[in-house]
PDB file of N, CA and C in Angstrom:
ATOM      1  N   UNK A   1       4.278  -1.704 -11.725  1.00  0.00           N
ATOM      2  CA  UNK A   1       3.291  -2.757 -11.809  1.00  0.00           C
ATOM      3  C   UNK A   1       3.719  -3.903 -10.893  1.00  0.00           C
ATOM      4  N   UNK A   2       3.005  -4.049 -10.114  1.00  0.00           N
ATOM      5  CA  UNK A   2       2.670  -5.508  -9.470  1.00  0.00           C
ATOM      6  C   UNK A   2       2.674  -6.856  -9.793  1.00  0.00           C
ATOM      7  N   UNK A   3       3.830  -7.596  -9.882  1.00  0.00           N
ATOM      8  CA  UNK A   3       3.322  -9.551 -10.358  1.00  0.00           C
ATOM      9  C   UNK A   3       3.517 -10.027  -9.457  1.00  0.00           C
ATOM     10  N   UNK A   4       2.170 -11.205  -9.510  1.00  0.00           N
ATOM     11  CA  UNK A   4       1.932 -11.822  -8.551  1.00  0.00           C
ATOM     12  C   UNK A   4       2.078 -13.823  -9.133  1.00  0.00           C
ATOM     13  N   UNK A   5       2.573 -14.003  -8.577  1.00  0.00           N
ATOM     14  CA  UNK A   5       3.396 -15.130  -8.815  1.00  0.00           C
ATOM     15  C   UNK A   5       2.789 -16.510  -8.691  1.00  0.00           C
ATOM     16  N   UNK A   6       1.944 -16.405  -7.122  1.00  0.00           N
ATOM     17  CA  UNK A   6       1.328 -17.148  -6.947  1.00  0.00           C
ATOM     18  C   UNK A   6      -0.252 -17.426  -7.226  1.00  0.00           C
ATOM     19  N   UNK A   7      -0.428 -18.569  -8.362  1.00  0.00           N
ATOM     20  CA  UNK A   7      -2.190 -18.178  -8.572  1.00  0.00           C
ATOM     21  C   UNK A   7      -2.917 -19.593  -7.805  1.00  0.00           C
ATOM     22  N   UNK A   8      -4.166 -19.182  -7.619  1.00  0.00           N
ATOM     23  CA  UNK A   8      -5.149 -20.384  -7.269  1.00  0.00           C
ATOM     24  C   UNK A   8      -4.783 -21.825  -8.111  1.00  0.00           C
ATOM     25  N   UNK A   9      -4.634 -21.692  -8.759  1.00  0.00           N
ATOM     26  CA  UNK A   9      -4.073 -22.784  -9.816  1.00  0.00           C
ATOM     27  C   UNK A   9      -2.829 -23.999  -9.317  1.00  0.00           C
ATOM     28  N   UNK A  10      -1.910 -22.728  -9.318  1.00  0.00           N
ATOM     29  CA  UNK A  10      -0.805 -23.346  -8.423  1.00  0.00           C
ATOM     30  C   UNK A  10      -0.741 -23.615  -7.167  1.00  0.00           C
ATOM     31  N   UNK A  11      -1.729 -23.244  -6.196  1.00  0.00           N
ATOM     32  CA  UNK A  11      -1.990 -23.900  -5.218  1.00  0.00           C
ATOM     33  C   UNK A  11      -2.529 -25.373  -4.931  1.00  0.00           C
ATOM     34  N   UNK A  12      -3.886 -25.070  -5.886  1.00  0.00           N
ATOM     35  CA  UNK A  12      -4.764 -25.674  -6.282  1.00  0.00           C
ATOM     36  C   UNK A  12      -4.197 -27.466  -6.769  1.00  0.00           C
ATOM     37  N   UNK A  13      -2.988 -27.230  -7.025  1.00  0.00           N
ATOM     38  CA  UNK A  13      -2.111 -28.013  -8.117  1.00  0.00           C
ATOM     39  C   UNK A  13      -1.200 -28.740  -7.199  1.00  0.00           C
ATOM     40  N   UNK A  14      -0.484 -27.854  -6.217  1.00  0.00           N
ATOM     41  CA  UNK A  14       0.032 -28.242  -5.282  1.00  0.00           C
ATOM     42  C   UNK A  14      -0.546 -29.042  -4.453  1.00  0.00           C
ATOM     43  N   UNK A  15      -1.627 -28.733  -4.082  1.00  0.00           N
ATOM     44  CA  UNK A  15      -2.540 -29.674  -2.808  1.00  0.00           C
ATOM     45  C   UNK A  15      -2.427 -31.147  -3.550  1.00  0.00           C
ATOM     46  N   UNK A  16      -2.958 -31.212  -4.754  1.00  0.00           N
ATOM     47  CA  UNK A  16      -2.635 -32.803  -4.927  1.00  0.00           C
ATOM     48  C   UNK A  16      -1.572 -33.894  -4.954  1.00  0.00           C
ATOM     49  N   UNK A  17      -0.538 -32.710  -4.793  1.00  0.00           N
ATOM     50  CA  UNK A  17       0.440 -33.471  -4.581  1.00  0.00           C
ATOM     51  C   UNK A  17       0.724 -34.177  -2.891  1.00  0.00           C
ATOM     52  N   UNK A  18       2.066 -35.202  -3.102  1.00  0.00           N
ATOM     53  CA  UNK A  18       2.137 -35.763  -1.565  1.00  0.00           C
ATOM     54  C   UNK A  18       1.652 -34.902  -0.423  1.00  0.00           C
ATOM     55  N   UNK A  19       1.247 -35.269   0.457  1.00  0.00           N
ATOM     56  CA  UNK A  19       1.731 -34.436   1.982  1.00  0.00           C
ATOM     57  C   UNK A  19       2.520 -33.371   1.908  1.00  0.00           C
ATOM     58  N   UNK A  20       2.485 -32.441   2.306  1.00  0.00           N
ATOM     59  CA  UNK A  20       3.917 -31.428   1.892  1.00  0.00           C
ATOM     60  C   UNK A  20       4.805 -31.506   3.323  1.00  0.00           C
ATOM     61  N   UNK A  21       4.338 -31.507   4.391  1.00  0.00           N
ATOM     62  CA  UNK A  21       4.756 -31.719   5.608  1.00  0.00           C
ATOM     63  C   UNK A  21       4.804 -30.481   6.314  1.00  0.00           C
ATOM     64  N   UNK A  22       5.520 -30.768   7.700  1.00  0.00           N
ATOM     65  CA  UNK A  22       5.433 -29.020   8.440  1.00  0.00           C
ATOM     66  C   UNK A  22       6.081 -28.122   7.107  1.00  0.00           C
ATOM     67  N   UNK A  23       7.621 -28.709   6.762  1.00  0.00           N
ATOM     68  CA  UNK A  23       7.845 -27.144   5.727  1.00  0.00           C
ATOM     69  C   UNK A  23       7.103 -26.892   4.440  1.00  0.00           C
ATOM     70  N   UNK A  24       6.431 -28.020   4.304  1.00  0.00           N
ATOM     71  CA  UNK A  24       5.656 -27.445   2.953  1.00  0.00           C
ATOM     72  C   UNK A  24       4.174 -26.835   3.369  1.00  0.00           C
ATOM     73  N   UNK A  25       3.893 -26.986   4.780  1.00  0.00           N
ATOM     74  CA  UNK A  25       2.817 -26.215   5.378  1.00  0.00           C
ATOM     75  C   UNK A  25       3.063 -24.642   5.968  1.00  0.00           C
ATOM     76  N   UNK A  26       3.829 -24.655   6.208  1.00  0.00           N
ATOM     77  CA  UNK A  26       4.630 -23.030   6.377  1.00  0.00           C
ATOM     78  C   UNK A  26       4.846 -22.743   4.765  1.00  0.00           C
ATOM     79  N   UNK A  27       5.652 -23.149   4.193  1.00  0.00           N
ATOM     80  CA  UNK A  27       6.068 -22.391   3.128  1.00  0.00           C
ATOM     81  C   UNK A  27       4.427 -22.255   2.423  1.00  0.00           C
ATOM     82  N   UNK A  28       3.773 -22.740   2.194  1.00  0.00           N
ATOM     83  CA  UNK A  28       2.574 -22.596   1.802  1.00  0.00           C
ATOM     84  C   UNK A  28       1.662 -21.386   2.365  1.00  0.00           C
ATOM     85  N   UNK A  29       1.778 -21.023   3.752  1.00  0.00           N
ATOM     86  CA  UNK A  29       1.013 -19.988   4.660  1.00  0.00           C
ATOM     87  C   UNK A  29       1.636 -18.923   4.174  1.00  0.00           C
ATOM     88  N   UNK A  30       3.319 -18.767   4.150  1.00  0.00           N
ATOM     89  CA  UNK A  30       3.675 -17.698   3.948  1.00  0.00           C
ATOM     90  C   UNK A  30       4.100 -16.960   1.887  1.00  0.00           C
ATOM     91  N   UNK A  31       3.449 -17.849   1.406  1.00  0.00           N
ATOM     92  CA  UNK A  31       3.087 -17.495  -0.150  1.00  0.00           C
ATOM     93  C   UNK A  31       2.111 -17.198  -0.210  1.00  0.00           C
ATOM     94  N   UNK A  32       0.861 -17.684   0.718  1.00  0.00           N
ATOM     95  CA  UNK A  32      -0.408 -17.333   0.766  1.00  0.00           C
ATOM     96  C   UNK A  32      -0.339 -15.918   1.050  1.00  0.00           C
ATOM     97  N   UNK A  33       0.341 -15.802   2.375  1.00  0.00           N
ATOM     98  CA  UNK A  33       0.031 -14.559   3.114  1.00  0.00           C
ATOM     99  C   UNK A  33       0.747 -13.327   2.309  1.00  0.00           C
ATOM    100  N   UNK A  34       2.289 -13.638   1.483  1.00  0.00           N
ATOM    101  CA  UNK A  34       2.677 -12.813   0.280  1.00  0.00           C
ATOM    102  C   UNK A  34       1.784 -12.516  -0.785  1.00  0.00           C
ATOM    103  N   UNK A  35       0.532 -13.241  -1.182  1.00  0.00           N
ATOM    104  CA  UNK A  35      -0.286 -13.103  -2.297  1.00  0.00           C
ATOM    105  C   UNK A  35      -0.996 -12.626  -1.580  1.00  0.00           C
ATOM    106  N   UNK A  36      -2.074 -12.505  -0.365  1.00  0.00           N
ATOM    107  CA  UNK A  36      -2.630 -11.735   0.076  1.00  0.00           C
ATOM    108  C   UNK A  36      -2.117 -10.219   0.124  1.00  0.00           C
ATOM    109  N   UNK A  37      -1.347  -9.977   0.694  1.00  0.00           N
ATOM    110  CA  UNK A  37      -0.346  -8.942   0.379  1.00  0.00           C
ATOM    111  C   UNK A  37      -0.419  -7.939  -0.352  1.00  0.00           C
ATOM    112  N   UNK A  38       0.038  -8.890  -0.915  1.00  0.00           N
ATOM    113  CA  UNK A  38       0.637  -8.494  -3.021  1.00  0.00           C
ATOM    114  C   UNK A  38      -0.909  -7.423  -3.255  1.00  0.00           C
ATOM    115  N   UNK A  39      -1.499  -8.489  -3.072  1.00  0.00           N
ATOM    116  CA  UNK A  39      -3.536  -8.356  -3.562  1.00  0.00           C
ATOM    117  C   UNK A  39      -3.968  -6.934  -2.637  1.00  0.00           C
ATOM    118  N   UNK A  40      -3.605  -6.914  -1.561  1.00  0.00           N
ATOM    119  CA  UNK A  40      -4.231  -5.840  -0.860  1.00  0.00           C
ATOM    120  C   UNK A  40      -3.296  -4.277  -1.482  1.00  0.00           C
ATOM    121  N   UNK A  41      -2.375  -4.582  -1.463  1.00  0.00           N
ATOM    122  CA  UNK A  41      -1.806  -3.317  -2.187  1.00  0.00           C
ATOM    123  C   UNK A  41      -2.349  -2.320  -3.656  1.00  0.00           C
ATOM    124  N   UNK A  42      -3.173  -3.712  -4.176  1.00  0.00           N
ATOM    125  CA  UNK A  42      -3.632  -3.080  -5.696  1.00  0.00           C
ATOM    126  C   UNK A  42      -4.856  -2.061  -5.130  1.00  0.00           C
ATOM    127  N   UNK A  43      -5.157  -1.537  -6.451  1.00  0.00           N
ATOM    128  CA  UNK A  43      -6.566  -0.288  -5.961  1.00  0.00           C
ATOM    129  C   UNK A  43      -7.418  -1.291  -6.967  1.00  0.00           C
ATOM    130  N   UNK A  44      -8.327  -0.553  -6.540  1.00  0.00           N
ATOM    131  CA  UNK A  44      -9.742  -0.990  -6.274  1.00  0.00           C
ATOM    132  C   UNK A  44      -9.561  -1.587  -8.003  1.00  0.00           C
ATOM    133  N   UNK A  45      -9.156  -0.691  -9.162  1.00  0.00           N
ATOM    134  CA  UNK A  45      -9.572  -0.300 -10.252  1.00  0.00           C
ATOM    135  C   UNK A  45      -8.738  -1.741 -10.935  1.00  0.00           C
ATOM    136  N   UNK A  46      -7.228  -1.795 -10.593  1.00  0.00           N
ATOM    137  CA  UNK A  46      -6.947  -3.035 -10.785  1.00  0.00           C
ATOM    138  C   UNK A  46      -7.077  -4.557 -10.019  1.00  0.00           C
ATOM    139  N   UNK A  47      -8.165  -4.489  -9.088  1.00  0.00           N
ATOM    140  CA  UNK A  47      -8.689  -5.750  -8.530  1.00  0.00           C
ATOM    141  C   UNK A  47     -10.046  -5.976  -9.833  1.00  0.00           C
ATOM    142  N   UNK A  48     -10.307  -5.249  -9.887  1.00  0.00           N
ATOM    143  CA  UNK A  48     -11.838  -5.398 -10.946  1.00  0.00           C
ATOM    144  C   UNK A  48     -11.464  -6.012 -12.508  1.00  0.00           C
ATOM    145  N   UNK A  49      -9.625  -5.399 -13.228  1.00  0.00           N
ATOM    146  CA  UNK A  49      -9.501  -6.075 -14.141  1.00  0.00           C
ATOM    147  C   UNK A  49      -9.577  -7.689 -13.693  1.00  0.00           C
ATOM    148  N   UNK A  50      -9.234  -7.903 -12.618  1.00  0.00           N
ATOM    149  CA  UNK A  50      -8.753  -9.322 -12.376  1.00  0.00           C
ATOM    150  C   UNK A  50     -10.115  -9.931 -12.061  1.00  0.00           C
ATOM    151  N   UNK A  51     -11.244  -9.411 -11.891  1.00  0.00           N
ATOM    152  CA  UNK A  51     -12.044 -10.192 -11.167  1.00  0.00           C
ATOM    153  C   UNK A  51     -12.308 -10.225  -9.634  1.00  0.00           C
ATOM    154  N   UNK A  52     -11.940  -9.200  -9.086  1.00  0.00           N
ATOM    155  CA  UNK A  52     -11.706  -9.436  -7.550  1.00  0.00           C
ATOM    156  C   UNK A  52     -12.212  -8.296  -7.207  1.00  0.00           C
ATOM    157  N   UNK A  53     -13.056  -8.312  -5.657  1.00  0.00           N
ATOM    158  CA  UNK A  53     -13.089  -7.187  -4.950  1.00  0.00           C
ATOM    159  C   UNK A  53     -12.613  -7.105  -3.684  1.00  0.00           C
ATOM    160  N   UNK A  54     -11.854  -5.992  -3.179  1.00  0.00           N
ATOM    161  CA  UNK A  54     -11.267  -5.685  -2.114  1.00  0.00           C
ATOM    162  C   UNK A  54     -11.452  -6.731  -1.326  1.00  0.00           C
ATOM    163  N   UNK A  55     -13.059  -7.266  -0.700  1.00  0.00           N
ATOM    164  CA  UNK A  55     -13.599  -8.140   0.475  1.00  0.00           C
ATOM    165  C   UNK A  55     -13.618  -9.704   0.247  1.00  0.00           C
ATOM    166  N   UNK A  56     -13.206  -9.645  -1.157  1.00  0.00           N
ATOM    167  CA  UNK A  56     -12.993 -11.071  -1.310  1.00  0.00           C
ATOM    168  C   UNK A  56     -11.587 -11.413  -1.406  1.00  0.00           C
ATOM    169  N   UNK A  57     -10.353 -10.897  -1.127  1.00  0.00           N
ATOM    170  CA  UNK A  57      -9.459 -11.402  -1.700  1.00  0.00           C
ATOM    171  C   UNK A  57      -8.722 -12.277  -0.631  1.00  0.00           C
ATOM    172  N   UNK A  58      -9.482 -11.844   0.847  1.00  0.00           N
ATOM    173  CA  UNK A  58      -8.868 -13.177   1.326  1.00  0.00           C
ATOM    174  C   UNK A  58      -9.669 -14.754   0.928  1.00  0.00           C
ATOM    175  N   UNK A  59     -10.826 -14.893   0.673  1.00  0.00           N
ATOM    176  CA  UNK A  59     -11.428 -15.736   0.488  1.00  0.00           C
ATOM    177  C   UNK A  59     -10.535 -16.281  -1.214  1.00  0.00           C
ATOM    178  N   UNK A  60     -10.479 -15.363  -2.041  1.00  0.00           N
ATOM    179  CA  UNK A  60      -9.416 -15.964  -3.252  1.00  0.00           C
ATOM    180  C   UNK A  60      -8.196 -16.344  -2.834  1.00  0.00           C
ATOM    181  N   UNK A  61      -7.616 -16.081  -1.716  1.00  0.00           N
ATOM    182  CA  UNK A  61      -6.580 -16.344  -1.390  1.00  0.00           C
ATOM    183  C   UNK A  61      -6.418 -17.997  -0.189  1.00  0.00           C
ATOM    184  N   UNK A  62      -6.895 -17.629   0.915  1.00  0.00           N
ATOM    185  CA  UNK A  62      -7.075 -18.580   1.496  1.00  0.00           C
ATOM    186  C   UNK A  62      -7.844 -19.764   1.533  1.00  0.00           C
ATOM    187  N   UNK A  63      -8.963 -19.000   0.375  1.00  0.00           N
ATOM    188  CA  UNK A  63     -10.289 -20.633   0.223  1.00  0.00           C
ATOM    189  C   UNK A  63     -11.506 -20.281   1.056  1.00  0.00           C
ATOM    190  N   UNK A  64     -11.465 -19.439   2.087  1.00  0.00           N
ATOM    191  CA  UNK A  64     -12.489 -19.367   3.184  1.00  0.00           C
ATOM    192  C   UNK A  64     -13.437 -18.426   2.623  1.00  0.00           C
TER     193      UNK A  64
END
C-alpha cells in the first residue's frame, strides 16, 4: 500500500504562511511533483476510493 504524505490541506496551509523563499519554493515543487507521483502509480480502482480520476490528478495536485 501506498501513503501519501502530502495532502491539499497541507499545502493549502502552507501557502499562508510567510514567503517560503527560493528553498521553500523548490522544496514545495518537488513534494508536489512526489505526490503527483505517488498519485500516478495508484490504479484506476484506488484513485476512485479517494475521489480522483487518473486526468485530474495533476490539477489536485498542482491547482491548475
Amino acid at each position: 500500500m501506498t501513503t501519501i504524505t502530502l495532502t491539499r490541506e497541507t499545502l493549502r496551509n502552507h501557502s499562508l504562511q510567510a514567503r517560503p523563499g527560493l528553498m521553500g519554493t523548490i522544496k514545495g515543487y518537488f513534494a508536489r511533483s512526489n505526490a503527483e507521483r505517488q498519485l500516478r502509480q495508484l490504479d484506476d480502482r484506488l484513485l476512485a476510493d479517494i475521489g480522483l480520476k487518473r486526468h485530474d490528478i495533476s490539477r489536485a495536485v498542482w491547482g491548475r
